[in-house]
Protein backbone atom coordinates (compact mmCIF):
# COMPACT_ATOMS: atom_id res chain seq x y z
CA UNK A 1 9.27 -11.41 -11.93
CA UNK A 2 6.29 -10.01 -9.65
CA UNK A 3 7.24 -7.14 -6.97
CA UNK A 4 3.76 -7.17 -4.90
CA UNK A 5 3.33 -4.63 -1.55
CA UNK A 6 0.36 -4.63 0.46
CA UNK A 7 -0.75 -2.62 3.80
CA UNK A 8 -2.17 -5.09 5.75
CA UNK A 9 -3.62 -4.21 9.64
CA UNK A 10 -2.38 -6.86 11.62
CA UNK A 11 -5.77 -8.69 13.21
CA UNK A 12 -4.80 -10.78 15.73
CA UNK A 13 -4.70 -10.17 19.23
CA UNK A 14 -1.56 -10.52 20.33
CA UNK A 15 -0.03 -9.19 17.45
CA UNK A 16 3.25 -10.99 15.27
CA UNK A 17 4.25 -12.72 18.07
CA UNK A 18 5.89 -16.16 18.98
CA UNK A 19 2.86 -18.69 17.44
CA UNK A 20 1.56 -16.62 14.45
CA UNK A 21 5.06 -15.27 13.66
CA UNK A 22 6.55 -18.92 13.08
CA UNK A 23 3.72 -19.68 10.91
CA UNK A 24 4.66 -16.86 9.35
CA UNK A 25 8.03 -17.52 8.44
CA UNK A 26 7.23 -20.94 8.14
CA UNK A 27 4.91 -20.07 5.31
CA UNK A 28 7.34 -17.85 3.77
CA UNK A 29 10.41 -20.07 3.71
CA UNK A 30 8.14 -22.76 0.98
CA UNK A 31 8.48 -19.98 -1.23
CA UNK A 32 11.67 -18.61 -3.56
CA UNK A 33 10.36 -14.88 -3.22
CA UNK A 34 12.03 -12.42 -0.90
CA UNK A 35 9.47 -11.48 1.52
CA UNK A 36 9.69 -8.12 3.42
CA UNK A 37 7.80 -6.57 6.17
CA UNK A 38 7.75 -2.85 6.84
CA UNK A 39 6.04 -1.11 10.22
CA UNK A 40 7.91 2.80 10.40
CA UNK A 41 11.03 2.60 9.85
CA UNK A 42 11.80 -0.85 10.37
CA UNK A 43 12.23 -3.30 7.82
CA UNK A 44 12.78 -6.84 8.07
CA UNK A 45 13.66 -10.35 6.41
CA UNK A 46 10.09 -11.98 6.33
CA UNK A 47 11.81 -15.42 6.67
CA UNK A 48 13.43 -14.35 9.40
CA UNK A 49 11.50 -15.02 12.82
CA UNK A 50 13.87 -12.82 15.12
CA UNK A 51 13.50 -9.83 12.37
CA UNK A 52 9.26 -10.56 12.78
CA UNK A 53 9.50 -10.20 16.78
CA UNK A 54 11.65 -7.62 16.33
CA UNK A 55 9.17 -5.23 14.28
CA UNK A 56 6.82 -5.83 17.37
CA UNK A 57 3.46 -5.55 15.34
CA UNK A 58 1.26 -5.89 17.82
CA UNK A 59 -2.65 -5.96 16.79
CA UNK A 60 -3.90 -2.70 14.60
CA UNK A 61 -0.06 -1.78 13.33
CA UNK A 62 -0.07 -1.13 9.72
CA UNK A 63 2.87 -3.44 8.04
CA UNK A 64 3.68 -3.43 4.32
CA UNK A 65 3.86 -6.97 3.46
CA UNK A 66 6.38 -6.73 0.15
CA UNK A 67 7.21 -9.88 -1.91
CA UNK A 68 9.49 -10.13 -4.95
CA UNK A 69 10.03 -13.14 -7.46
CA UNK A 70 7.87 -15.79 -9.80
CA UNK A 71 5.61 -16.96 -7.09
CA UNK A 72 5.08 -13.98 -5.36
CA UNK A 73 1.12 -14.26 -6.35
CA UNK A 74 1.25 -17.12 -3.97
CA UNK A 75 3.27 -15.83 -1.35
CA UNK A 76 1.45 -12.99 -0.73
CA UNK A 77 -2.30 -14.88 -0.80
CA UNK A 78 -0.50 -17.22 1.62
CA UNK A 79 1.21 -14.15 4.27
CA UNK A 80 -2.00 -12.19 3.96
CA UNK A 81 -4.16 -14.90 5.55
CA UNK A 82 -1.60 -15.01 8.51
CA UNK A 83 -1.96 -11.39 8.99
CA UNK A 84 -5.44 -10.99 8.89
CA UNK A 85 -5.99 -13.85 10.86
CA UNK A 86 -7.67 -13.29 14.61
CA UNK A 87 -6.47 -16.20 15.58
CA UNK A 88 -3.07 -17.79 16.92
């Protein structure tokens, strides 16, 4: 079992909201991992859209993308394209 964190800026211009945030959790759900995201003091369920909106990461926040299981290799390749993506 893999425990993998990353700080990751977020890229996109309108942040980890509504479109790239489904994608996100959509993406997360095909895995068995638990995925976490951390911005402050907040952290959330990564497969969880209302706890993605919720950490309001709008572009430039620094999150801590944390995933923890077998195919958390995957996972996080997978997440940290979302992320870094600069578009919706």
């Amino acid at each position: 079992m893999a425990l993998i964190k990353k700080q990751l800026k977020v890229k996109n211009k309108q942040g980890l909201h509504a479109r790239p945030a489904a994608l996100f959790v959509q993406v997360a759900n095909k895995f068995d991992s638990r995925i976490t995201l951390k911005r402050d003091d907040e952290e959330v369920n990564g497969k969880s859209i209302m706890g993605i909106l919720m950490l309001g990461a709008e572009k430039g926040s620094e999150i801590i993308l944390e995933v923890d299981g077998d195919d958390a290799d995957r996972a996080v390749v997978e997440l940290e394209k979302i992320i870094l993506s600069e578009e919706d």
